[in-house]
PDB file of N, CA and C in Angstrom:
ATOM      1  N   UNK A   1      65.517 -45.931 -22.467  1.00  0.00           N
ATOM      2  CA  UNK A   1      64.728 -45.658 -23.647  1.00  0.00           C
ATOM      3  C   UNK A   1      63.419 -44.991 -23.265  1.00  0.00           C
ATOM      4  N   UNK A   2      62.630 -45.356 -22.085  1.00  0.00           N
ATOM      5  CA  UNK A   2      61.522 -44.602 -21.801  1.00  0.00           C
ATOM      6  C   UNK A   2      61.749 -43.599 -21.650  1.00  0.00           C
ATOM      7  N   UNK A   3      63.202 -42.870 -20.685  1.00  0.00           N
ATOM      8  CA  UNK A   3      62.916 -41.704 -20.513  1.00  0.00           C
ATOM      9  C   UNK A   3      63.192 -40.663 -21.729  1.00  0.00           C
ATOM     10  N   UNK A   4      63.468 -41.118 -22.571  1.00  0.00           N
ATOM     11  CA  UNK A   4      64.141 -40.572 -23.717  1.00  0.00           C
ATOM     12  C   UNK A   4      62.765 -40.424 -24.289  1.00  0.00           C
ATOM     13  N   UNK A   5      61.724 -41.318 -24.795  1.00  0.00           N
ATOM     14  CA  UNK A   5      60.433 -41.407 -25.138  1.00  0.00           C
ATOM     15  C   UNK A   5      59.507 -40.152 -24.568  1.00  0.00           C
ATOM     16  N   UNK A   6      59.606 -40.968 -23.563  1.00  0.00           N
ATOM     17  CA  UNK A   6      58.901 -39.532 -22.141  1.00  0.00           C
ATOM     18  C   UNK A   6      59.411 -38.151 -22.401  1.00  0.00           C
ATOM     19  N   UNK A   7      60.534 -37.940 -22.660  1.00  0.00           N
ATOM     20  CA  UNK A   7      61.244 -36.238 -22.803  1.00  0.00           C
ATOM     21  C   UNK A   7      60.633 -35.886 -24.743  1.00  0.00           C
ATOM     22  N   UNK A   8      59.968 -37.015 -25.320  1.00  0.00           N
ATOM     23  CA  UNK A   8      60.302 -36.273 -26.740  1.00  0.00           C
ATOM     24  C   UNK A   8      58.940 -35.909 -26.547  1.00  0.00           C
ATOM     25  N   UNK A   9      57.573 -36.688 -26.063  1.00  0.00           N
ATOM     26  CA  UNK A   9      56.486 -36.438 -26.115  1.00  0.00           C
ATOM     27  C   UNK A   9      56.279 -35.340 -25.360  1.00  0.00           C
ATOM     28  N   UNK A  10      56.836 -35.433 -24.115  1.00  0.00           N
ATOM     29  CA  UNK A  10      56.683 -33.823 -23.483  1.00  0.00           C
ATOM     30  C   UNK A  10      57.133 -32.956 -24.306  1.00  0.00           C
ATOM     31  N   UNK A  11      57.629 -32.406 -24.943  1.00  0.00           N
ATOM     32  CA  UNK A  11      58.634 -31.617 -26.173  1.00  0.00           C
ATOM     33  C   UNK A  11      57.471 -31.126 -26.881  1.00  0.00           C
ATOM     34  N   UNK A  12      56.478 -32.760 -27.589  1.00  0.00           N
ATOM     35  CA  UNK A  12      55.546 -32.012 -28.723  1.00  0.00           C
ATOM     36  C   UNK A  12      54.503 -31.636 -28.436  1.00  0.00           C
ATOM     37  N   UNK A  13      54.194 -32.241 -26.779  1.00  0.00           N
ATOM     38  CA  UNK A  13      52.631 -31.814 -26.693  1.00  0.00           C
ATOM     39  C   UNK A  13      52.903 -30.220 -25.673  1.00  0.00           C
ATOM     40  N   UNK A  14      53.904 -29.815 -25.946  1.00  0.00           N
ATOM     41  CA  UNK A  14      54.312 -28.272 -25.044  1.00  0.00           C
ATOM     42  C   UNK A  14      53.961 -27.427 -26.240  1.00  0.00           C
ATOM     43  N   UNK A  15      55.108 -27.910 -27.717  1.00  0.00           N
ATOM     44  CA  UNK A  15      54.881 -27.562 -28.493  1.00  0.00           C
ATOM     45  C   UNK A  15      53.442 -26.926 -29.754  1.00  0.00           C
ATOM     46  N   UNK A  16      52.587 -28.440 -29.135  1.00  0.00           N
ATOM     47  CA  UNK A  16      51.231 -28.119 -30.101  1.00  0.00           C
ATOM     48  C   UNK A  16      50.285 -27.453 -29.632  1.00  0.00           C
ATOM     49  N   UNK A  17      50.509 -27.648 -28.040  1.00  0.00           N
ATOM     50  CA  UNK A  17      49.510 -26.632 -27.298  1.00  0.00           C
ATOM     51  C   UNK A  17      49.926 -25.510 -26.700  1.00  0.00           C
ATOM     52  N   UNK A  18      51.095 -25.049 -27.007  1.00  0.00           N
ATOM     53  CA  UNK A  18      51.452 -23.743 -26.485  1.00  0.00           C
ATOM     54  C   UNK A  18      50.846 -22.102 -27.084  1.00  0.00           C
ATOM     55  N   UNK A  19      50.288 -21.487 -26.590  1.00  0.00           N
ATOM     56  CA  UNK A  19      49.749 -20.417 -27.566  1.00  0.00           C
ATOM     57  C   UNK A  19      50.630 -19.766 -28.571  1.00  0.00           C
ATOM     58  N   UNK A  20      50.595 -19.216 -29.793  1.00  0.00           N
ATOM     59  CA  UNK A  20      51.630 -17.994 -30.429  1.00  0.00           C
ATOM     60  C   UNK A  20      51.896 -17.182 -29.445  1.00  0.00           C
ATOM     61  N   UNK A  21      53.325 -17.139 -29.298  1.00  0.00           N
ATOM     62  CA  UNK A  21      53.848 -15.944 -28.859  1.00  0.00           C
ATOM     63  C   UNK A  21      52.765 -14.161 -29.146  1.00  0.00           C
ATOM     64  N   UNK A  22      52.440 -13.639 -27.759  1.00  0.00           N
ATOM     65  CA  UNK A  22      51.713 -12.027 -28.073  1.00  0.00           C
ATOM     66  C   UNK A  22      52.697 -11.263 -29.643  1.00  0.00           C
ATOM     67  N   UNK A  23      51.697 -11.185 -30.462  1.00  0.00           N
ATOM     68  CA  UNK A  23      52.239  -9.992 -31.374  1.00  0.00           C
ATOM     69  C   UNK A  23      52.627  -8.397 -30.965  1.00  0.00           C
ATOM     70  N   UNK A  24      53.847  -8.119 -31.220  1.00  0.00           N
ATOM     71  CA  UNK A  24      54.625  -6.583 -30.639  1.00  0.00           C
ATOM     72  C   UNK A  24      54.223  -6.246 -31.553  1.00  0.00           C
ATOM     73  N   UNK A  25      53.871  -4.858 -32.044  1.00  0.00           N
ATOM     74  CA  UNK A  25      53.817  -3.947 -32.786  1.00  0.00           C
ATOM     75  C   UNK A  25      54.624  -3.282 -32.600  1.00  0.00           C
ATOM     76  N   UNK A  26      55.361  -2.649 -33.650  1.00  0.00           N
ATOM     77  CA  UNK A  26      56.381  -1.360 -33.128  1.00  0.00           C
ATOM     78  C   UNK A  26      56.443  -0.061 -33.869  1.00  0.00           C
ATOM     79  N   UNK A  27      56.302   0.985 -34.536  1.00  0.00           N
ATOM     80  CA  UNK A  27      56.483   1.701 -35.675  1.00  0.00           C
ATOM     81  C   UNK A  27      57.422   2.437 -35.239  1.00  0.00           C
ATOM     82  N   UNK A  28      57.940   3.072 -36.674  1.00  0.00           N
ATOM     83  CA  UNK A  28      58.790   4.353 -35.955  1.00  0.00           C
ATOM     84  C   UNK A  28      58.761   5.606 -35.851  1.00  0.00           C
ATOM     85  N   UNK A  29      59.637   6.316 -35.434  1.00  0.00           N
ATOM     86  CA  UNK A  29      58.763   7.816 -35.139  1.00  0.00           C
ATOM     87  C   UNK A  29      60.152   8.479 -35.362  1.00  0.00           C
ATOM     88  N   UNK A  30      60.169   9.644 -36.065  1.00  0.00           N
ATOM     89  CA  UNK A  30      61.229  10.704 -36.372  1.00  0.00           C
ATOM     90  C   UNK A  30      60.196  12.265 -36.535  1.00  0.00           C
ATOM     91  N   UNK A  31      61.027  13.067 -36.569  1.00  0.00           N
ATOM     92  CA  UNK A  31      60.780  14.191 -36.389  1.00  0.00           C
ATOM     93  C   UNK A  31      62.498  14.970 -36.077  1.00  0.00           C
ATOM     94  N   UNK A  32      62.165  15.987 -37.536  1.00  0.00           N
ATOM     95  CA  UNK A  32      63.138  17.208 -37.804  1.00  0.00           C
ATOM     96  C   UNK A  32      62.577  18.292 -37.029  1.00  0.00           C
ATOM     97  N   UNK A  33      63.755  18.517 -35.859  1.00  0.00           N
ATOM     98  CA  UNK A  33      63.574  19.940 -35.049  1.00  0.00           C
ATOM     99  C   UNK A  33      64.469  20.826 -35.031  1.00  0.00           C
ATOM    100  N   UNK A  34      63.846  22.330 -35.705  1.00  0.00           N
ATOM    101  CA  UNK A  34      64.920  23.580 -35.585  1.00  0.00           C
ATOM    102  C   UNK A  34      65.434  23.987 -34.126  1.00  0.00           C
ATOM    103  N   UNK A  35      66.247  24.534 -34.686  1.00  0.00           N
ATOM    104  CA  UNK A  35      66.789  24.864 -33.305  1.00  0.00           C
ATOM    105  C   UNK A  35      65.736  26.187 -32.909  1.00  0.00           C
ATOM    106  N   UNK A  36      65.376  26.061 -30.995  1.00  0.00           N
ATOM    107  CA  UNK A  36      64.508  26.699 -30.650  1.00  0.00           C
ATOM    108  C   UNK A  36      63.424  26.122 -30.431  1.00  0.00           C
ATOM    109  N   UNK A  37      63.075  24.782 -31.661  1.00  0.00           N
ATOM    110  CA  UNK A  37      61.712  24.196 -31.709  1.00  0.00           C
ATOM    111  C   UNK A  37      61.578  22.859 -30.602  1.00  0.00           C
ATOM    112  N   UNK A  38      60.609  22.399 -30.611  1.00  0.00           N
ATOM    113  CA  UNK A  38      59.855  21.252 -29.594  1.00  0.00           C
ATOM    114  C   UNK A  38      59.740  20.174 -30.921  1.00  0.00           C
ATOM    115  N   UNK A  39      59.660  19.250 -30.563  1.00  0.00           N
ATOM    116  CA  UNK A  39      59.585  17.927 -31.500  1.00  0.00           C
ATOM    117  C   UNK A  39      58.272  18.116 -31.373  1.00  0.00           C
ATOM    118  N   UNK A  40      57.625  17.529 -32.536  1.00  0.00           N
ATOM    119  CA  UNK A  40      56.138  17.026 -32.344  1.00  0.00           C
ATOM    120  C   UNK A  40      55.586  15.364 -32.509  1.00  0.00           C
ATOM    121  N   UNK A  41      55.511  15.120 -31.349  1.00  0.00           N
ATOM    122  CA  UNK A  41      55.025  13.493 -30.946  1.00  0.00           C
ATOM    123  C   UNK A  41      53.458  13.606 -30.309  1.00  0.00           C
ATOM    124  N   UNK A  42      52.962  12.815 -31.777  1.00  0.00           N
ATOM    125  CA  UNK A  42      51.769  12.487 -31.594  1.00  0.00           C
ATOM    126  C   UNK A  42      51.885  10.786 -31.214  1.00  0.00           C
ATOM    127  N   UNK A  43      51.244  10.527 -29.645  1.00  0.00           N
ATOM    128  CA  UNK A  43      51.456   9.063 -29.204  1.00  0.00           C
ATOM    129  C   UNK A  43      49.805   8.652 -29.580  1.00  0.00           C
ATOM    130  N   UNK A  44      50.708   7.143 -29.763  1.00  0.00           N
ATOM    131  CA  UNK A  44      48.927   6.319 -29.475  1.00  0.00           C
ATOM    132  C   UNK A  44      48.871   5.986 -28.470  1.00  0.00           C
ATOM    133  N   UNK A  45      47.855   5.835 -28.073  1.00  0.00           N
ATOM    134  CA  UNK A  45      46.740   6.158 -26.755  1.00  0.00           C
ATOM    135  C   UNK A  45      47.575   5.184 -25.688  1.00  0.00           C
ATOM    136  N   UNK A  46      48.330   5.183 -24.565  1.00  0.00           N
ATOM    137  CA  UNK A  46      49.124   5.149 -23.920  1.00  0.00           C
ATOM    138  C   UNK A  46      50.030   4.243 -23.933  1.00  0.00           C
ATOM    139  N   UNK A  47      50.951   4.840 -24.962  1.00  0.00           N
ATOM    140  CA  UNK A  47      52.360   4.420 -25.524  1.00  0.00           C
ATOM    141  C   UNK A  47      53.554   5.428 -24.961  1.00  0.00           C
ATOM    142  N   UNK A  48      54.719   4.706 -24.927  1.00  0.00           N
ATOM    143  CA  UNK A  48      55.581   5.502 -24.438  1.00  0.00           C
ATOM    144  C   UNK A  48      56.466   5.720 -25.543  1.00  0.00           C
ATOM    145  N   UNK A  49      57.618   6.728 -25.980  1.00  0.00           N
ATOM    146  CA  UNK A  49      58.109   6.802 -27.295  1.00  0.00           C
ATOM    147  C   UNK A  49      60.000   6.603 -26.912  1.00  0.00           C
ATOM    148  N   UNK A  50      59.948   5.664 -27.423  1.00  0.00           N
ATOM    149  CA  UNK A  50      61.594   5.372 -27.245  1.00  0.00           C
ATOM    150  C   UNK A  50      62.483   6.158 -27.953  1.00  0.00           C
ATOM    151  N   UNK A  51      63.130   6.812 -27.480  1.00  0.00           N
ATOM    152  CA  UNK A  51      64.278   7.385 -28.408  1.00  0.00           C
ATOM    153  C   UNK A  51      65.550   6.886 -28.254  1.00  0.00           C
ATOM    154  N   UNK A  52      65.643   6.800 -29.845  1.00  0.00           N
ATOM    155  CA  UNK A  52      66.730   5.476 -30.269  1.00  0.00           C
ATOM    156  C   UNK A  52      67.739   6.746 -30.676  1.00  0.00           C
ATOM    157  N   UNK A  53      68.150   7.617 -30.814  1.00  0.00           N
ATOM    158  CA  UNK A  53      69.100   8.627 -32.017  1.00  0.00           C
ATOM    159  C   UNK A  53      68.810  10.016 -31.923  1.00  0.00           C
ATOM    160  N   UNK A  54      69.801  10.655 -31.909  1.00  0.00           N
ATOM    161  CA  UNK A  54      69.726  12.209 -32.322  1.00  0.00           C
ATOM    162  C   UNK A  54      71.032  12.641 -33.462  1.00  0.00           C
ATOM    163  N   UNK A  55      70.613  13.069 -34.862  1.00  0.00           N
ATOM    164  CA  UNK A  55      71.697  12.955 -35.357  1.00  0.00           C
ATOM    165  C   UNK A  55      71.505  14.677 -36.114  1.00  0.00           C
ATOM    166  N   UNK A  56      72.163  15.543 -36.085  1.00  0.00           N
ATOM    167  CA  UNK A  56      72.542  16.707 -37.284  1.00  0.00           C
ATOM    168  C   UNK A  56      72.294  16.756 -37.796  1.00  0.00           C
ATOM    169  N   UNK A  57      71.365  17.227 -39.198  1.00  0.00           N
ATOM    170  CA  UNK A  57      70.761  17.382 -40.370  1.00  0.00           C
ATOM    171  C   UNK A  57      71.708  17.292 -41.162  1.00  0.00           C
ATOM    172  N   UNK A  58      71.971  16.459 -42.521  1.00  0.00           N
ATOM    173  CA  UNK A  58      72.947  16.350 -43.196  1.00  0.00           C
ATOM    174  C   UNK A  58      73.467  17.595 -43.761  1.00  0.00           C
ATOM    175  N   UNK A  59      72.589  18.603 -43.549  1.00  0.00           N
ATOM    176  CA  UNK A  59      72.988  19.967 -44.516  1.00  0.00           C
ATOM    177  C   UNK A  59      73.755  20.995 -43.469  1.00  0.00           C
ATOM    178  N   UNK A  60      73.480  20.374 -42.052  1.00  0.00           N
ATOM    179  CA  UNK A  60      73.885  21.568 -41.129  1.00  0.00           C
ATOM    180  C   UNK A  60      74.965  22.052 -41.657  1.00  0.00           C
ATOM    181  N   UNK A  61      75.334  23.263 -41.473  1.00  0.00           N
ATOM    182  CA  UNK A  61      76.868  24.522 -41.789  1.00  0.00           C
ATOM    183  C   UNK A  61      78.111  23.673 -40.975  1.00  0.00           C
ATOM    184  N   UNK A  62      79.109  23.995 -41.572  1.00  0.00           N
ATOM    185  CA  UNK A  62      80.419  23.874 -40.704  1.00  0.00           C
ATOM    186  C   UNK A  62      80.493  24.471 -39.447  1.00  0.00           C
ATOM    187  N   UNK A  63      80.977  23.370 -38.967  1.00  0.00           N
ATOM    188  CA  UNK A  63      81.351  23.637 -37.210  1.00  0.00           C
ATOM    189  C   UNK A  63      80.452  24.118 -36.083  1.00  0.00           C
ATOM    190  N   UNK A  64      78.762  24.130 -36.329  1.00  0.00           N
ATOM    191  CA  UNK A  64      77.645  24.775 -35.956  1.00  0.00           C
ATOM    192  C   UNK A  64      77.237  23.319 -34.720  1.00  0.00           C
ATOM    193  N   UNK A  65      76.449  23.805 -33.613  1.00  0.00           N
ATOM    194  CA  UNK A  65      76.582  22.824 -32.484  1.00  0.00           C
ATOM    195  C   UNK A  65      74.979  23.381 -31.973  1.00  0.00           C
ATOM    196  N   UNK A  66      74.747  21.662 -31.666  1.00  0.00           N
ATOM    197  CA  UNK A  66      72.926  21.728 -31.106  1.00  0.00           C
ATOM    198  C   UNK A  66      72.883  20.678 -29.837  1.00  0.00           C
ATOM    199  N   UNK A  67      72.045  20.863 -29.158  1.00  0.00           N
ATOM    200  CA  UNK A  67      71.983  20.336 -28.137  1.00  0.00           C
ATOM    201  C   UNK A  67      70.320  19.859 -27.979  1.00  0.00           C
ATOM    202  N   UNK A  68      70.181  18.838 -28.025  1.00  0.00           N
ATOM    203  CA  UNK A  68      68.614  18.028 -27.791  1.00  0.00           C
ATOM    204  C   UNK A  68      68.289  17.914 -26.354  1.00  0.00           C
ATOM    205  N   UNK A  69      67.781  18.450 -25.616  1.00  0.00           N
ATOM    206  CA  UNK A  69      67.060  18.931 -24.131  1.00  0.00           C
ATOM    207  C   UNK A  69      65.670  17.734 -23.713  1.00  0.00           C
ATOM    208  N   UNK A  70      65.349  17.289 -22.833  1.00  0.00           N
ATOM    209  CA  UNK A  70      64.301  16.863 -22.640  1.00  0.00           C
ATOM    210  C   UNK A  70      63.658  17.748 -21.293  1.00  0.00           C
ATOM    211  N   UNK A  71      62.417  18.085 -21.556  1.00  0.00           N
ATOM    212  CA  UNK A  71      61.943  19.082 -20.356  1.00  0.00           C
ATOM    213  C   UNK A  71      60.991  18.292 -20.014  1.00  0.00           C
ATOM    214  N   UNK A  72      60.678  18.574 -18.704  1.00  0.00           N
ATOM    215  CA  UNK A  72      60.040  17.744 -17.245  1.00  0.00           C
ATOM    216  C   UNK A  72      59.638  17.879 -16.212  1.00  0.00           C
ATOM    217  N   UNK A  73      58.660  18.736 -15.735  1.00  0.00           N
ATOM    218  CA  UNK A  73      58.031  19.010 -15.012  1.00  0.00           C
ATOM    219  C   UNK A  73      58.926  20.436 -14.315  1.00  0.00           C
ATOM    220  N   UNK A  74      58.845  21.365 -15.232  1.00  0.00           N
ATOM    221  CA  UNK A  74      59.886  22.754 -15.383  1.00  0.00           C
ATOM    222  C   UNK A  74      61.648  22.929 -15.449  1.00  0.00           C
ATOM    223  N   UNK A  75      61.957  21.134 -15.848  1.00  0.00           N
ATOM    224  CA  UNK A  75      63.327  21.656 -15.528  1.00  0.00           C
ATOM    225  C   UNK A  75      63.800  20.875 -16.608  1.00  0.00           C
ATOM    226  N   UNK A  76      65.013  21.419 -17.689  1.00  0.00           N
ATOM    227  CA  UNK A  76      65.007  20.724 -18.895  1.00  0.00           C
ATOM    228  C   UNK A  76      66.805  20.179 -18.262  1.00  0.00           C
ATOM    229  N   UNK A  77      66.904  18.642 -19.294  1.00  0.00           N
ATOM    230  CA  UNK A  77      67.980  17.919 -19.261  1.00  0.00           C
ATOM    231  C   UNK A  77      68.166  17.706 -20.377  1.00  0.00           C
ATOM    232  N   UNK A  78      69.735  17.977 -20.475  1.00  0.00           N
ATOM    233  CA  UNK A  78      70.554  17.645 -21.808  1.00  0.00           C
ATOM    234  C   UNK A  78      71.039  16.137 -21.589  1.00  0.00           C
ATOM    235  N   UNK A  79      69.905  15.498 -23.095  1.00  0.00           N
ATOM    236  CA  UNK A  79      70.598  13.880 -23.660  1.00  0.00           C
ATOM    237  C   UNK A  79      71.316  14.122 -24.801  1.00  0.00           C
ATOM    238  N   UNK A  80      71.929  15.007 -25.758  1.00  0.00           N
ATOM    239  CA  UNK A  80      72.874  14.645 -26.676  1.00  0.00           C
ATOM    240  C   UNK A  80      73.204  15.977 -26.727  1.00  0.00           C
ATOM    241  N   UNK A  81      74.530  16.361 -26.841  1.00  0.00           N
ATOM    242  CA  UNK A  81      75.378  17.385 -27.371  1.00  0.00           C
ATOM    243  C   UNK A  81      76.031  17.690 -29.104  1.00  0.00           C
ATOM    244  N   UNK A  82      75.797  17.749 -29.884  1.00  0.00           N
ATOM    245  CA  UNK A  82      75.966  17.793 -31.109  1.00  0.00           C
ATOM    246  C   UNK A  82      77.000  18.933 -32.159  1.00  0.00           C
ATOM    247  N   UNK A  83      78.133  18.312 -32.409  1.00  0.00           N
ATOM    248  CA  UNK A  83      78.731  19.243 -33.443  1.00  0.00           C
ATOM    249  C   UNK A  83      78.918  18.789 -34.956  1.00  0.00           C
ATOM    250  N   UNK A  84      78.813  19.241 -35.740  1.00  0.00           N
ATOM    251  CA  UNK A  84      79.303  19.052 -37.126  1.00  0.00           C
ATOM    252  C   UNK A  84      80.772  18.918 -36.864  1.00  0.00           C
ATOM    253  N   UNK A  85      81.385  17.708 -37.513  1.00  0.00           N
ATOM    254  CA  UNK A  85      82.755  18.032 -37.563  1.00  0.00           C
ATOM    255  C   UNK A  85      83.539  17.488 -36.810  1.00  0.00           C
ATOM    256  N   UNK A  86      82.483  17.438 -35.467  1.00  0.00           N
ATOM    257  CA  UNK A  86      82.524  16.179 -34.448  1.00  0.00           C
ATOM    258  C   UNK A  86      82.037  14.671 -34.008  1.00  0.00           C
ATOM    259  N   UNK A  87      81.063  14.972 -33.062  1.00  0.00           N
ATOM    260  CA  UNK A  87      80.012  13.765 -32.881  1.00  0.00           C
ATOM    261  C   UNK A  87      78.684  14.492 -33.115  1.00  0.00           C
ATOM    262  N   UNK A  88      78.332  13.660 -34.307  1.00  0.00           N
ATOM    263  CA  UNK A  88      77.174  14.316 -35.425  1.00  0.00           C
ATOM    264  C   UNK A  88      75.756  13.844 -35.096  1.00  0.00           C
ATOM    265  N   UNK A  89      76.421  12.594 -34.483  1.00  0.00           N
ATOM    266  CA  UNK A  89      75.188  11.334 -34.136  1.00  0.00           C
ATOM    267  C   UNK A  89      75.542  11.318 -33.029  1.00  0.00           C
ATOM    268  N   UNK A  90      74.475  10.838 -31.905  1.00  0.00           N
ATOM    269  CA  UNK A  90      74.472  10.326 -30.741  1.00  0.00           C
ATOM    270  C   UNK A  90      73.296   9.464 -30.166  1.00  0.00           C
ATOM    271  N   UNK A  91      73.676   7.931 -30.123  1.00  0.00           N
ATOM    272  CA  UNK A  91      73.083   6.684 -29.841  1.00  0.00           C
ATOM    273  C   UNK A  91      72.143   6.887 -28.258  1.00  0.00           C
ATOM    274  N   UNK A  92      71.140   7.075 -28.317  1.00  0.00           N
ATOM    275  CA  UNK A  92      70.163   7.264 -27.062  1.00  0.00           C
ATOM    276  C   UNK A  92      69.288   5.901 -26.469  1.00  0.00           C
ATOM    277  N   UNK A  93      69.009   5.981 -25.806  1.00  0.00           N
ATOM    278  CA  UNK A  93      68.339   4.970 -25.139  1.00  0.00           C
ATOM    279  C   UNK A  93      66.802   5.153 -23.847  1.00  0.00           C
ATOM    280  N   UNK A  94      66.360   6.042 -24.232  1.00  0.00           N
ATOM    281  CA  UNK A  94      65.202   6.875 -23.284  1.00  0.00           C
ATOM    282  C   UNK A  94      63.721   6.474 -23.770  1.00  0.00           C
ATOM    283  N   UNK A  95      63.253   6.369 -22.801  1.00  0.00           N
ATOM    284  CA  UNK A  95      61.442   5.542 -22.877  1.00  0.00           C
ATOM    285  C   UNK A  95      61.143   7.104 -22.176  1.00  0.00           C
ATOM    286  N   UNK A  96      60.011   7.926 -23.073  1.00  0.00           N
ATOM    287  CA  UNK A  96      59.658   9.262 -22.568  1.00  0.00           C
ATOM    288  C   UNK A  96      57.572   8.913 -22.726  1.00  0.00           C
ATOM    289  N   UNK A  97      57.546   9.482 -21.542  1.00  0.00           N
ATOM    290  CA  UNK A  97      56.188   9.757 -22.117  1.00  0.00           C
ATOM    291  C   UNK A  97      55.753  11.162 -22.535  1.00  0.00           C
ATOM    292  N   UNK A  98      55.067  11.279 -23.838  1.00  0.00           N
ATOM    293  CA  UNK A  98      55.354  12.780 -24.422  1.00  0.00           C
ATOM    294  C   UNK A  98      54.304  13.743 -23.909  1.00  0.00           C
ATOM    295  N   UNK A  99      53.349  13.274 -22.819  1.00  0.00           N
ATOM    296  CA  UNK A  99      52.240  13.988 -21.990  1.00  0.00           C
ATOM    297  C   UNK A  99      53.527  14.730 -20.880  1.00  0.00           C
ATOM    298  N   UNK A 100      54.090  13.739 -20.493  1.00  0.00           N
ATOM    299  CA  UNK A 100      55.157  14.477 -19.247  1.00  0.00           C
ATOM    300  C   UNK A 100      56.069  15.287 -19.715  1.00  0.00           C
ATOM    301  N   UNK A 101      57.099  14.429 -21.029  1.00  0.00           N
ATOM    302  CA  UNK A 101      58.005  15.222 -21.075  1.00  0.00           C
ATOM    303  C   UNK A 101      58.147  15.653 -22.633  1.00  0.00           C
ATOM    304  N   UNK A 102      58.557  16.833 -23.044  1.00  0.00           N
ATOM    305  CA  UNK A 102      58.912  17.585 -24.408  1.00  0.00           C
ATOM    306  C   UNK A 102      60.291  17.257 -24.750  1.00  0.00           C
ATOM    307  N   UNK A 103      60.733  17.270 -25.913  1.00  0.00           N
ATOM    308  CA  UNK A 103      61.963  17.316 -26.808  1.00  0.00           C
ATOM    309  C   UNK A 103      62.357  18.902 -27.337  1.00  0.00           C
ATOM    310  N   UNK A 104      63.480  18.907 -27.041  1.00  0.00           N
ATOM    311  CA  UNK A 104      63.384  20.475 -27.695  1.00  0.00           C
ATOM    312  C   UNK A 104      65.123  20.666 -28.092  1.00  0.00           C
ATOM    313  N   UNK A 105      65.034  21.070 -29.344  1.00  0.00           N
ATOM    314  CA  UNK A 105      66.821  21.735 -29.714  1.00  0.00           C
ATOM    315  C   UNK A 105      67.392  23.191 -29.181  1.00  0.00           C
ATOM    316  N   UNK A 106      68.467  23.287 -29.045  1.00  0.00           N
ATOM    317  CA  UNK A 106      68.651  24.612 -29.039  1.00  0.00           C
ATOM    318  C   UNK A 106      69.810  24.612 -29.786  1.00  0.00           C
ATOM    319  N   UNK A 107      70.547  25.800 -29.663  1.00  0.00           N
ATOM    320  CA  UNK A 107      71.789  25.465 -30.664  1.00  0.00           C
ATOM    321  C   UNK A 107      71.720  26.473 -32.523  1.00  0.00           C
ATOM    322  N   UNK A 108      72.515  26.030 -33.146  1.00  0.00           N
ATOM    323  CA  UNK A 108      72.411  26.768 -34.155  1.00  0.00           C
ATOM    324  C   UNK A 108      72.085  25.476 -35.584  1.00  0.00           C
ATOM    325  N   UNK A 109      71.480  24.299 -34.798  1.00  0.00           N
ATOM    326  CA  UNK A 109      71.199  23.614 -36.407  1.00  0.00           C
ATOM    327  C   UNK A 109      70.081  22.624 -35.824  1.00  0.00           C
ATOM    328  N   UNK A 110      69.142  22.151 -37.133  1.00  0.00           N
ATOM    329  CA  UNK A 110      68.570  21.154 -36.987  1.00  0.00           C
ATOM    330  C   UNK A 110      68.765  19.833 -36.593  1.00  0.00           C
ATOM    331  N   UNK A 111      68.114  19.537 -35.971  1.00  0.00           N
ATOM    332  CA  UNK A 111      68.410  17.842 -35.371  1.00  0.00           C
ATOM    333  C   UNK A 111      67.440  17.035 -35.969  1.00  0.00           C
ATOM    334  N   UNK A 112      68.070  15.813 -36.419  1.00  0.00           N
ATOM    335  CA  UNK A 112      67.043  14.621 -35.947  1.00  0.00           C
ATOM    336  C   UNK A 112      66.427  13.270 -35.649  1.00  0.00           C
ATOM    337  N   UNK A 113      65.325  13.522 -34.753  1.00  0.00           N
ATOM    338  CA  UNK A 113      65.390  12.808 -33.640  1.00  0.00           C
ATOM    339  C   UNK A 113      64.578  11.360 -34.043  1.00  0.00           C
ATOM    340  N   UNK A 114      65.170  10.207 -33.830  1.00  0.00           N
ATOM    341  CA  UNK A 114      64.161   8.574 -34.216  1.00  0.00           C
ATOM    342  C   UNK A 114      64.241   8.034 -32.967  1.00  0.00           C
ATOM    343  N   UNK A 115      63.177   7.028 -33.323  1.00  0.00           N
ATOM    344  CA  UNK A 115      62.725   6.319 -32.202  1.00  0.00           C
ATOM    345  C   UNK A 115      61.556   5.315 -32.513  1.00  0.00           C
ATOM    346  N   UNK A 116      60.896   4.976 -31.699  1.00  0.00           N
ATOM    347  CA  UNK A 116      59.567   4.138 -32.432  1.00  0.00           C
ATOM    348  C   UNK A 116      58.801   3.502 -31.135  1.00  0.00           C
ATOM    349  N   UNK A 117      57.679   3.552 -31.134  1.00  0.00           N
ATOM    350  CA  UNK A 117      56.465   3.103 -30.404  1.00  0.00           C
ATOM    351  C   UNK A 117      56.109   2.085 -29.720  1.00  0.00           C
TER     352      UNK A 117
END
């Protein structure tokens, strides 16, 4: 019975004096880019911008294909390949910092790109 006693009081006094959990902030961030164009990410003051999605503009034309690029210290990498008709959406997972690296489409349709802070 004591130790049972002993385990509940440890329990509440962890409980009453433990601080609140740190508050996350998170917002989100999207931005529609033509093809040709650079995303525009305005960060707060040293945040990194997660990109969660790259999806086709609902209006894009039949059968028209874009490709979302990330560029990086002169050399650009393809994270999503994009067709209407095909795979429209593509599920991302990238922590960018937007001082280092740019977003950019090429291709023949708008993309666009979410994420959040």
């Amino acid at each position: 019975w004591a130790q049972g006693r002993a385990a509940r009081v440890s329990a509440a006094t962890i409980s009453s004096s433990a601080a609140p959990p740190p508050r996350i902030v998170m917002s989100f961030w999207g931005s529609k880019v033509a093809p040709g164009a650079y995303a525009k990410v305005e960060t707060p003051a040293g945040e990194l911008l997660h990109l969660s999605q790259a999806c086709l503009d609902p209006a894009a034309p039949s059968g028209v294909a874009a490709k979302v690029l990330v560029e990086q210290k002169g050399t650009s990498y393809a994270v999503a390949a994009l067709k209407e008709g095909g795979l429209e959406c593509c599920a991302l997972d990238l922590f960018l910092d937007p001082k280092e690296a740019k977003l950019k489409v090429t291709g023949k349709a708008t993309v666009h790109l979410t994420g959040y802070f």
